[in-house]
PDB file of N, CA and C in Angstrom:
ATOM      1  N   UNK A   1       6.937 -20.219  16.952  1.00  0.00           N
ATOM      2  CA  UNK A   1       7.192 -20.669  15.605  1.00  0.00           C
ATOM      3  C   UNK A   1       8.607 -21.235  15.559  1.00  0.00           C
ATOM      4  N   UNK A   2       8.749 -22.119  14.803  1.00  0.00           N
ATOM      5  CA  UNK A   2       9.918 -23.086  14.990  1.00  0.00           C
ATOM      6  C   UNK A   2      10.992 -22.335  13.762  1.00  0.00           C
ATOM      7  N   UNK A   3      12.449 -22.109  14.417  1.00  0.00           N
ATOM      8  CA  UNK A   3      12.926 -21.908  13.384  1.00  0.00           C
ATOM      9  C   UNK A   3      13.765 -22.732  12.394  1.00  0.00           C
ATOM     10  N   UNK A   4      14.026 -22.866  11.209  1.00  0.00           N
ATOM     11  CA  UNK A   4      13.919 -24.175  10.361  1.00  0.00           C
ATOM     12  C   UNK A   4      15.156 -23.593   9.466  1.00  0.00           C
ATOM     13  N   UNK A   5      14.808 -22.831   9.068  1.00  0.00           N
ATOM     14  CA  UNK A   5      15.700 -22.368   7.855  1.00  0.00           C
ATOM     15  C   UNK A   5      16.892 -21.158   8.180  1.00  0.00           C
ATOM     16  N   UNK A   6      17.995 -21.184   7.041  1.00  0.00           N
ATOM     17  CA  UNK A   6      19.256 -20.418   7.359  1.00  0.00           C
ATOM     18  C   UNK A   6      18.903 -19.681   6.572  1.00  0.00           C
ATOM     19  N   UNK A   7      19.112 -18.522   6.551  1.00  0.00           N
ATOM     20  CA  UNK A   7      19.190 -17.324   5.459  1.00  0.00           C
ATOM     21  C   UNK A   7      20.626 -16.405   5.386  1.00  0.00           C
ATOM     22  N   UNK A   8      21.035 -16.404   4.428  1.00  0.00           N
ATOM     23  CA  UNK A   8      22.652 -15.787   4.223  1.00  0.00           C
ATOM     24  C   UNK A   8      22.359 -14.992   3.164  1.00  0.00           C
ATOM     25  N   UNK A   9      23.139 -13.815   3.573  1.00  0.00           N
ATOM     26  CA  UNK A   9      23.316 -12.607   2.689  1.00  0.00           C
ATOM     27  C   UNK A   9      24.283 -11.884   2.572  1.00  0.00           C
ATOM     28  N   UNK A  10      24.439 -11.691   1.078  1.00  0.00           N
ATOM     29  CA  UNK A  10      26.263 -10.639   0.912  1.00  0.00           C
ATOM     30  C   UNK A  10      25.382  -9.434   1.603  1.00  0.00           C
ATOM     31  N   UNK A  11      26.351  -8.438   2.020  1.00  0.00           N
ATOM     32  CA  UNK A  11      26.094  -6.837   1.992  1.00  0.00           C
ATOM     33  C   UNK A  11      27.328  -6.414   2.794  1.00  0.00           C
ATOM     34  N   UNK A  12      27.354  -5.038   2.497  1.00  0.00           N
ATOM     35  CA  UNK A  12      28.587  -4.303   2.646  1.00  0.00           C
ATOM     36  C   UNK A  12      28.978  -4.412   3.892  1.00  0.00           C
ATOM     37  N   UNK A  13      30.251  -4.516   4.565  1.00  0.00           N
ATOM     38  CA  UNK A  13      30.997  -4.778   5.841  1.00  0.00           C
ATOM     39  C   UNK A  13      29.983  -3.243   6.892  1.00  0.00           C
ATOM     40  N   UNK A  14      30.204  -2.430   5.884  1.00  0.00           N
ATOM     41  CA  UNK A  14      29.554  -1.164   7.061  1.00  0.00           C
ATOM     42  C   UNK A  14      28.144  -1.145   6.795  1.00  0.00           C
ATOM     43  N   UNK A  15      27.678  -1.566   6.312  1.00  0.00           N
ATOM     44  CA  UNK A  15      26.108  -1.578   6.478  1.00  0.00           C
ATOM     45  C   UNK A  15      25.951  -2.903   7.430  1.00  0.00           C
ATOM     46  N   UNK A  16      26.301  -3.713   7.751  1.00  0.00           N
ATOM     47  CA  UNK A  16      26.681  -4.728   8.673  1.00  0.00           C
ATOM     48  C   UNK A  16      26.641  -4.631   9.896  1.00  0.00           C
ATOM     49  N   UNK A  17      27.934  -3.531  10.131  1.00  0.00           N
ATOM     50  CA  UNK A  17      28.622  -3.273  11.246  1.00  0.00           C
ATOM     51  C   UNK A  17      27.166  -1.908  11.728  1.00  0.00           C
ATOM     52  N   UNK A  18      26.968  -1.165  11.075  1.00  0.00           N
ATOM     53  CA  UNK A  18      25.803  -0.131  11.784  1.00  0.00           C
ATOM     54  C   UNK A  18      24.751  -1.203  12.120  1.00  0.00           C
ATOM     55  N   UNK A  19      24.170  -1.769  11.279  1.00  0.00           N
ATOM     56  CA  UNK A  19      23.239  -2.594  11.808  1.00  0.00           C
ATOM     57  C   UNK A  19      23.191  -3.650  13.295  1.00  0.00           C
ATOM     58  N   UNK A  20      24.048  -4.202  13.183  1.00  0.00           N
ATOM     59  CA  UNK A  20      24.941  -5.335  14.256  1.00  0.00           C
ATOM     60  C   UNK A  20      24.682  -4.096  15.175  1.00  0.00           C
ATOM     61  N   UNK A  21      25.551  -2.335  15.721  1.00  0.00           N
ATOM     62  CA  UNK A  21      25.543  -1.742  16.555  1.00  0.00           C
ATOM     63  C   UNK A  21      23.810  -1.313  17.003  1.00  0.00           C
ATOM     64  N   UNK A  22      23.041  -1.174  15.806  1.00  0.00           N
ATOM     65  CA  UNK A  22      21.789  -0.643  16.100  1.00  0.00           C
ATOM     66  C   UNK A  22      21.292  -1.303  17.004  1.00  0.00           C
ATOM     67  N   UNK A  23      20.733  -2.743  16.587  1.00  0.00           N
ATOM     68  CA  UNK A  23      20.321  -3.703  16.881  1.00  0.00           C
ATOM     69  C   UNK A  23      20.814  -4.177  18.850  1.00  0.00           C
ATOM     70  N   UNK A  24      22.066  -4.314  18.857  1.00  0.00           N
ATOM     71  CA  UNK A  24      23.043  -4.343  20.123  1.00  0.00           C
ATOM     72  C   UNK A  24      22.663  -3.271  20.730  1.00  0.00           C
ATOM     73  N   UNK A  25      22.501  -1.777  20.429  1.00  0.00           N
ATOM     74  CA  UNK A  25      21.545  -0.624  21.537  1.00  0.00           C
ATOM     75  C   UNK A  25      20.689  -0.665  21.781  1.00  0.00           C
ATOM     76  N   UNK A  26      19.794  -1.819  20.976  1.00  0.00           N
ATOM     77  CA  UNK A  26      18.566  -1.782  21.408  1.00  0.00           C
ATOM     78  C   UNK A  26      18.496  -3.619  22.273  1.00  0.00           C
ATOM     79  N   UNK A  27      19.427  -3.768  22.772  1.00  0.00           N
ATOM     80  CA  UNK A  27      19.350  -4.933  23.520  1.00  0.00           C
ATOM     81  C   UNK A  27      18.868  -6.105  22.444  1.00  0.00           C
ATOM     82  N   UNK A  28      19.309  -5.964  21.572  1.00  0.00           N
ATOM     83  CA  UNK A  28      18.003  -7.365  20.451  1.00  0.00           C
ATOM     84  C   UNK A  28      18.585  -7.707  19.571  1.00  0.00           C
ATOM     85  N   UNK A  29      18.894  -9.225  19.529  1.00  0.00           N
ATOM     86  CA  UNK A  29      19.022  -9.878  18.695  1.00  0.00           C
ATOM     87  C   UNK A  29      19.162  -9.319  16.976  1.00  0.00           C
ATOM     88  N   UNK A  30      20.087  -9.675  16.673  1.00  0.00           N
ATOM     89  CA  UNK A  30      20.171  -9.193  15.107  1.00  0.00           C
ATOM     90  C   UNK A  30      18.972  -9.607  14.032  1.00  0.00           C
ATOM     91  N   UNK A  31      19.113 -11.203  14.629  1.00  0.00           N
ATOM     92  CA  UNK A  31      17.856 -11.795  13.947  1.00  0.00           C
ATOM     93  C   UNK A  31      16.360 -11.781  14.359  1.00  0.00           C
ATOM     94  N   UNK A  32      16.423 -11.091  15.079  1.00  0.00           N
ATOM     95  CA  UNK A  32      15.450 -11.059  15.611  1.00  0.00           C
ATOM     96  C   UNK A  32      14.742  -9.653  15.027  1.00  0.00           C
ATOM     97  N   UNK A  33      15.930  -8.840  14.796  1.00  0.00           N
ATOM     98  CA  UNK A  33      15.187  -7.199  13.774  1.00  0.00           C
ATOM     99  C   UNK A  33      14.869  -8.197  12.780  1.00  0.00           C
ATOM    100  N   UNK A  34      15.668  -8.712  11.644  1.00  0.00           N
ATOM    101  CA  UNK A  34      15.874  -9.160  10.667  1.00  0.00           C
ATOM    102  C   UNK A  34      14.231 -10.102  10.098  1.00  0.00           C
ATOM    103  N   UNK A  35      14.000 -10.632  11.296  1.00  0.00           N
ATOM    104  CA  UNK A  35      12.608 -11.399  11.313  1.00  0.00           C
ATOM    105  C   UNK A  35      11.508 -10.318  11.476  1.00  0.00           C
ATOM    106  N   UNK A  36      11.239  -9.142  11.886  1.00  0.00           N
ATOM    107  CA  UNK A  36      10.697  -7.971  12.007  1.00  0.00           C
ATOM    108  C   UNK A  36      10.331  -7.327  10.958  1.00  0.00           C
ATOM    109  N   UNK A  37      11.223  -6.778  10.449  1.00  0.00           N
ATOM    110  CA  UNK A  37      11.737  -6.211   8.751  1.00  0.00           C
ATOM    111  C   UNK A  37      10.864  -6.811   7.799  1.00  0.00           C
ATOM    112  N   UNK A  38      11.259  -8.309   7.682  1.00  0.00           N
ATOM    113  CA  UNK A  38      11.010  -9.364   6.578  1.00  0.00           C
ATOM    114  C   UNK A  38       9.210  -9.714   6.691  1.00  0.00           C
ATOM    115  N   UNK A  39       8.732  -9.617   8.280  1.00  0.00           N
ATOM    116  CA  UNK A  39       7.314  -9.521   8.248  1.00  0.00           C
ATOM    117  C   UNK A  39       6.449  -7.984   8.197  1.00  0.00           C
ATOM    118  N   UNK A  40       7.182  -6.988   8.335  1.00  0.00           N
ATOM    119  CA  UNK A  40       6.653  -6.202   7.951  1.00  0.00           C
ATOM    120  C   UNK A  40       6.828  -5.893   6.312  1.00  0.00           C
ATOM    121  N   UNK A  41       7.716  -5.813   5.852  1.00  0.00           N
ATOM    122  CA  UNK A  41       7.667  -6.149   4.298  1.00  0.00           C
ATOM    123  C   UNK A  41       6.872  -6.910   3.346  1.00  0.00           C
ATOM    124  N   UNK A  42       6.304  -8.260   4.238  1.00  0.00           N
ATOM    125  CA  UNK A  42       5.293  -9.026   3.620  1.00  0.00           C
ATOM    126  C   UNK A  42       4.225  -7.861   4.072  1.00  0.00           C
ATOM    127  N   UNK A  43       3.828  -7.914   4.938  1.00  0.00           N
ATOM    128  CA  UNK A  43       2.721  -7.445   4.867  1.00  0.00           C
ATOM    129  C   UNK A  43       2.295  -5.899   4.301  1.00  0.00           C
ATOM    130  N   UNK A  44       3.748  -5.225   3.822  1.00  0.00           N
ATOM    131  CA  UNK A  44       3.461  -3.596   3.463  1.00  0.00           C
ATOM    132  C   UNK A  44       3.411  -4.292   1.705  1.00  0.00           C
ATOM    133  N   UNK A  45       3.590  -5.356   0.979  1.00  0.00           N
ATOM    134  CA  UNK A  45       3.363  -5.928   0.138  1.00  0.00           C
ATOM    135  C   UNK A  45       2.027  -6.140  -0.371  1.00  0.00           C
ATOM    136  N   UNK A  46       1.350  -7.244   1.124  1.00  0.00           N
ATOM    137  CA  UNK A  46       0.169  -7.694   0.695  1.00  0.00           C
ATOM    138  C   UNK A  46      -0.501  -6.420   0.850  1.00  0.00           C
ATOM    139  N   UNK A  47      -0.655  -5.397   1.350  1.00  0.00           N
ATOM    140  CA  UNK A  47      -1.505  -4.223   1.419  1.00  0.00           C
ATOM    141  C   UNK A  47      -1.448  -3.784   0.245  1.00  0.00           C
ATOM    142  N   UNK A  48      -0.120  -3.441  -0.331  1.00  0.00           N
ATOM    143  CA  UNK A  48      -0.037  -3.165  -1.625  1.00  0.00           C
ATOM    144  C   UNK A  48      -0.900  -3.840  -2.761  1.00  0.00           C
ATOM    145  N   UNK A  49      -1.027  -5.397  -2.611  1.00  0.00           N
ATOM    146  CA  UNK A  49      -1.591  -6.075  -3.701  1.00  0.00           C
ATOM    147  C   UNK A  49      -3.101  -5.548  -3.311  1.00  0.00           C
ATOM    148  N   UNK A  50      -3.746  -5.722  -1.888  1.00  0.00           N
ATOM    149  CA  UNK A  50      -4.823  -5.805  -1.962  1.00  0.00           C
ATOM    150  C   UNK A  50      -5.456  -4.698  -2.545  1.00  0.00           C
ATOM    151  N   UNK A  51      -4.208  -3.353  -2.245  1.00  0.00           N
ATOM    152  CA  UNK A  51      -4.813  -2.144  -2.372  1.00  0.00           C
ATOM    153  C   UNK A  51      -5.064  -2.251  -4.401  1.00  0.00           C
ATOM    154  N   UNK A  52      -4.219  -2.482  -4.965  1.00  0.00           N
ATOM    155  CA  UNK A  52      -4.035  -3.026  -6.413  1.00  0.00           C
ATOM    156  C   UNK A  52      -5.628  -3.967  -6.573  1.00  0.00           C
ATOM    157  N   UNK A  53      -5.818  -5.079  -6.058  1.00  0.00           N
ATOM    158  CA  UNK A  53      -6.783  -5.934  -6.643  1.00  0.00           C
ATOM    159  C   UNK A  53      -8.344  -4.632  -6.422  1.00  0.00           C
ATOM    160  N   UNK A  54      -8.397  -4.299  -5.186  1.00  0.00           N
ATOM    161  CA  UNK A  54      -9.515  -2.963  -4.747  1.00  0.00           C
ATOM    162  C   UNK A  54      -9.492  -2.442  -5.852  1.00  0.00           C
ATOM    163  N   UNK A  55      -8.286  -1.579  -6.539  1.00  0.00           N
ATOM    164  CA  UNK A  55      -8.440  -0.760  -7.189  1.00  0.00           C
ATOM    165  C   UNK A  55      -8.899  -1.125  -8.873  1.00  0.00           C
ATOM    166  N   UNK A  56      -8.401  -2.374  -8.880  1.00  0.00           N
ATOM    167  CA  UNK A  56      -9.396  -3.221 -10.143  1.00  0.00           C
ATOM    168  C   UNK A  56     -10.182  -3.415 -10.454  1.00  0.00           C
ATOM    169  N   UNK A  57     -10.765  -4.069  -9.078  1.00  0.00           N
ATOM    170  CA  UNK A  57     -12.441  -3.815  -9.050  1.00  0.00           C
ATOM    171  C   UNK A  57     -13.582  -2.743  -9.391  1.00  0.00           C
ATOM    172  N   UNK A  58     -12.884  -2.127  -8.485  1.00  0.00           N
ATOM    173  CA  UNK A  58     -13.435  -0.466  -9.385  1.00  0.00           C
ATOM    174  C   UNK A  58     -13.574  -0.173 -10.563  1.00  0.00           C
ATOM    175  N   UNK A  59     -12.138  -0.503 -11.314  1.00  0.00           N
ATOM    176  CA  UNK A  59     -12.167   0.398 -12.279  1.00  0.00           C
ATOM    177  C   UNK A  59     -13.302  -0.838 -13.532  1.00  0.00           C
ATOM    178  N   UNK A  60     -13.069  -1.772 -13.133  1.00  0.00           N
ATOM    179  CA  UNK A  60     -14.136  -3.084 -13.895  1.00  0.00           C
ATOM    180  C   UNK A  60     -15.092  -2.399 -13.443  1.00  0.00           C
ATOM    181  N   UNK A  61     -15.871  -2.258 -12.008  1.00  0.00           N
ATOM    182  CA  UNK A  61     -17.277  -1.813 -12.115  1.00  0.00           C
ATOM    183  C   UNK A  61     -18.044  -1.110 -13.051  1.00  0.00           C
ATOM    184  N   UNK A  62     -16.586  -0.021 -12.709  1.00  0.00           N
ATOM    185  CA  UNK A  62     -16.840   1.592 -13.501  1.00  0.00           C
ATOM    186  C   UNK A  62     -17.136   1.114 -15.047  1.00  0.00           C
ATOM    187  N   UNK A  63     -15.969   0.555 -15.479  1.00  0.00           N
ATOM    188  CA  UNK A  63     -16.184  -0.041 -17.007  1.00  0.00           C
ATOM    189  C   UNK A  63     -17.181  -0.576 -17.689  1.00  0.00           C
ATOM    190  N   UNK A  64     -17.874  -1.462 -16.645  1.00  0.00           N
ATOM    191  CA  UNK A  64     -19.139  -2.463 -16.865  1.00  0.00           C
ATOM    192  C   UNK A  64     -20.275  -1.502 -16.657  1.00  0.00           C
ATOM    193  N   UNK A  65     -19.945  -0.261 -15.605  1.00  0.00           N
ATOM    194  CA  UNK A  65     -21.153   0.570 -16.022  1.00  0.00           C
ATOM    195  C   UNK A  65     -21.466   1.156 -17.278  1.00  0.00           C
ATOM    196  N   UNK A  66     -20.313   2.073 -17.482  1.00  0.00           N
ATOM    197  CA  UNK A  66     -20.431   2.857 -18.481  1.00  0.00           C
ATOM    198  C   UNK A  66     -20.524   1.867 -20.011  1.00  0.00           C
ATOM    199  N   UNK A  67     -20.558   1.056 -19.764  1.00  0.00           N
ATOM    200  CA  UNK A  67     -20.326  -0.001 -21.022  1.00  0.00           C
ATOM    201  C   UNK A  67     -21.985  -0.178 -21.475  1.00  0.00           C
ATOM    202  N   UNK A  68     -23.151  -0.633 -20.209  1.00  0.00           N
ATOM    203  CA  UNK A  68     -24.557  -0.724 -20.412  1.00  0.00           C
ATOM    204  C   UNK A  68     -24.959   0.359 -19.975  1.00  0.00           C
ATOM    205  N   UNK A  69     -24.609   1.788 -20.276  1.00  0.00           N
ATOM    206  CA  UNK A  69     -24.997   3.104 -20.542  1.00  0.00           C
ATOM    207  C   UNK A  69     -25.964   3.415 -18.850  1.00  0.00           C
ATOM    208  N   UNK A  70     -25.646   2.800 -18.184  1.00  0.00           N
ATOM    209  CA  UNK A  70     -25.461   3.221 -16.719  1.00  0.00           C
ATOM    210  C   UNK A  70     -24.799   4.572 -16.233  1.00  0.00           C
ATOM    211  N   UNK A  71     -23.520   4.945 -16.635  1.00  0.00           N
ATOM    212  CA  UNK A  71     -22.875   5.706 -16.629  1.00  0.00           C
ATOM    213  C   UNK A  71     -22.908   6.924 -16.714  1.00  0.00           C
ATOM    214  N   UNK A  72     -22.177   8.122 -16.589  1.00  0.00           N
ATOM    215  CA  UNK A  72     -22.434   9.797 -16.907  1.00  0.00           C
ATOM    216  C   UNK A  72     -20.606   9.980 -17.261  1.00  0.00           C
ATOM    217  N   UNK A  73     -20.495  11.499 -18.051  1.00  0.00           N
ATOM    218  CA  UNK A  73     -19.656  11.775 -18.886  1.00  0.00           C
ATOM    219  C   UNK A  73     -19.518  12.324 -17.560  1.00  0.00           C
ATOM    220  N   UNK A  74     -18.509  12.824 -17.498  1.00  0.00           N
ATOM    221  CA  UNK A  74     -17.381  13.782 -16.757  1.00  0.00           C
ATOM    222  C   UNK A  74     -17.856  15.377 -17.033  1.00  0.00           C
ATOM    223  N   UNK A  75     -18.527  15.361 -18.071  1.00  0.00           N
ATOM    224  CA  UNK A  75     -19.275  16.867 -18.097  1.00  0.00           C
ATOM    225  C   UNK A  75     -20.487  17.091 -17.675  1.00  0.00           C
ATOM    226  N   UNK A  76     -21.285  16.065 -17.812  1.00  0.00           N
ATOM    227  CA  UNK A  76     -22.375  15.843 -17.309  1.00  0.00           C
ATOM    228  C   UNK A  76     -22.345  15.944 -15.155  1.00  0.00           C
ATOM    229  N   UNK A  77     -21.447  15.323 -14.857  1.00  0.00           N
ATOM    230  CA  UNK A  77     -21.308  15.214 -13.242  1.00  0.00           C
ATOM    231  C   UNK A  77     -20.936  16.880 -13.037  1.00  0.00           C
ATOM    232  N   UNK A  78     -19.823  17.141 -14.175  1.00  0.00           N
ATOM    233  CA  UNK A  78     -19.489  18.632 -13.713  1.00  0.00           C
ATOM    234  C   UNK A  78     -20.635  19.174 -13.518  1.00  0.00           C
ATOM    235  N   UNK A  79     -21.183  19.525 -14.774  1.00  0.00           N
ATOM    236  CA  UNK A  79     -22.242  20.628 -14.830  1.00  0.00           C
ATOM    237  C   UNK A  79     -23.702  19.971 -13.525  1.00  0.00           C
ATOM    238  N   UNK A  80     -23.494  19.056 -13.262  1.00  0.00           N
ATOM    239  CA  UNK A  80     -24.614  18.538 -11.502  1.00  0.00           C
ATOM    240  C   UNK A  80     -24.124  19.473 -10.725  1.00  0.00           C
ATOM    241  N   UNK A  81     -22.743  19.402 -10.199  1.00  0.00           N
ATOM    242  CA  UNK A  81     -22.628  19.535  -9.277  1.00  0.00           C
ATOM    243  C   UNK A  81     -22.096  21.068  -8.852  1.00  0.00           C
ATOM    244  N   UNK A  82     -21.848  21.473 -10.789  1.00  0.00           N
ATOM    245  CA  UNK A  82     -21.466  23.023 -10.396  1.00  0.00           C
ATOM    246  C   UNK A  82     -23.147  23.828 -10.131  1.00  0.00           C
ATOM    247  N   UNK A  83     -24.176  23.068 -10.668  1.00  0.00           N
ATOM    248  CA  UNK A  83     -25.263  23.969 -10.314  1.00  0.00           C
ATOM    249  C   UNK A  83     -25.628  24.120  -8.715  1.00  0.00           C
ATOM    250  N   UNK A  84     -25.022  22.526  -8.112  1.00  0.00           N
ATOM    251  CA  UNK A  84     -25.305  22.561  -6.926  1.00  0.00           C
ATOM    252  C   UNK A  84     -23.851  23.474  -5.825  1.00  0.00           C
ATOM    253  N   UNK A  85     -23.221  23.799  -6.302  1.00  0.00           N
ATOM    254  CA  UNK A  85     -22.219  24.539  -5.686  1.00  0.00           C
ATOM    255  C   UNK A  85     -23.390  26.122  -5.871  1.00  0.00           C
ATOM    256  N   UNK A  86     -23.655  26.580  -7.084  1.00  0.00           N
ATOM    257  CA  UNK A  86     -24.352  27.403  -7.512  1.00  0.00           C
ATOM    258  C   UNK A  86     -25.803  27.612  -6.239  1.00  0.00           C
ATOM    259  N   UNK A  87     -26.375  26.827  -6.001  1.00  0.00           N
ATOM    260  CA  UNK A  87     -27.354  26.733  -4.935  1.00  0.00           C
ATOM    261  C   UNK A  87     -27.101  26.851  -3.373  1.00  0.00           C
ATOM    262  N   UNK A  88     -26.355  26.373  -3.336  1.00  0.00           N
ATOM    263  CA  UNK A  88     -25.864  26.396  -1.982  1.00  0.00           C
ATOM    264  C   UNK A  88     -25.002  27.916  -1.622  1.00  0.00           C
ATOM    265  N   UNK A  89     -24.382  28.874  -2.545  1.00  0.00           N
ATOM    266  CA  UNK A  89     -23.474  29.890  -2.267  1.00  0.00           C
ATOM    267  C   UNK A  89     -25.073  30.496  -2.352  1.00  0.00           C
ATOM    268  N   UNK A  90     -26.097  30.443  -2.727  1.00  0.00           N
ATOM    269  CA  UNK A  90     -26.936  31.683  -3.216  1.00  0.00           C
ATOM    270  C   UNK A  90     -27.620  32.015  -1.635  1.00  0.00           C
ATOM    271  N   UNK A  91     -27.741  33.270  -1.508  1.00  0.00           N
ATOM    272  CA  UNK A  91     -29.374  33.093   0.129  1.00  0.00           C
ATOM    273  C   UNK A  91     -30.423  33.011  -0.468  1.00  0.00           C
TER     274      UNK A  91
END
């Protein structure tokens, strides 16, 4: 990938200077973390959105169920599943 663009940034002389040393122990390029960072950030982002749009979907499904009486109350699932807890402990 071709590199094209400059990127400049204020930040503190010692957050600088640790970084610059980190980077230098690990034999590697400053910019080269810096390009690392910035693509893992996109992508701990887009996970984020996708995980966000997923979780929309759902809750629309859910909505569109319970809306054309598809749906069950929260007491109704209780009382299912406590009878079936109820069945299963019995011999």
């Amino acid at each position: 990938m071709s590199k094209e663009a400059v990127f400049t940034m204020k930040l503190e002389a010692d957050l600088r200077a640790e970084f610059m040393a980190a980077a230098a122990a690990e034999d590697r390029p400053a910019s080269q973390v810096m390009r690392e960072l910035m693509r893992e950030y996109i992508a701990q982002r887009q996970a984020a959105k996708d995980y966000d749009d997923y979780l929309r979907r759902k809750v629309e499904t859910a909505r569109s169920s319970m809306n054309s009486g598809r749906g069950r109350t929260n007491a109704d699932v209780e009382a299912k599943f406590a009878a079936k807890r109820k069945a299963a402990t019995q011999p």
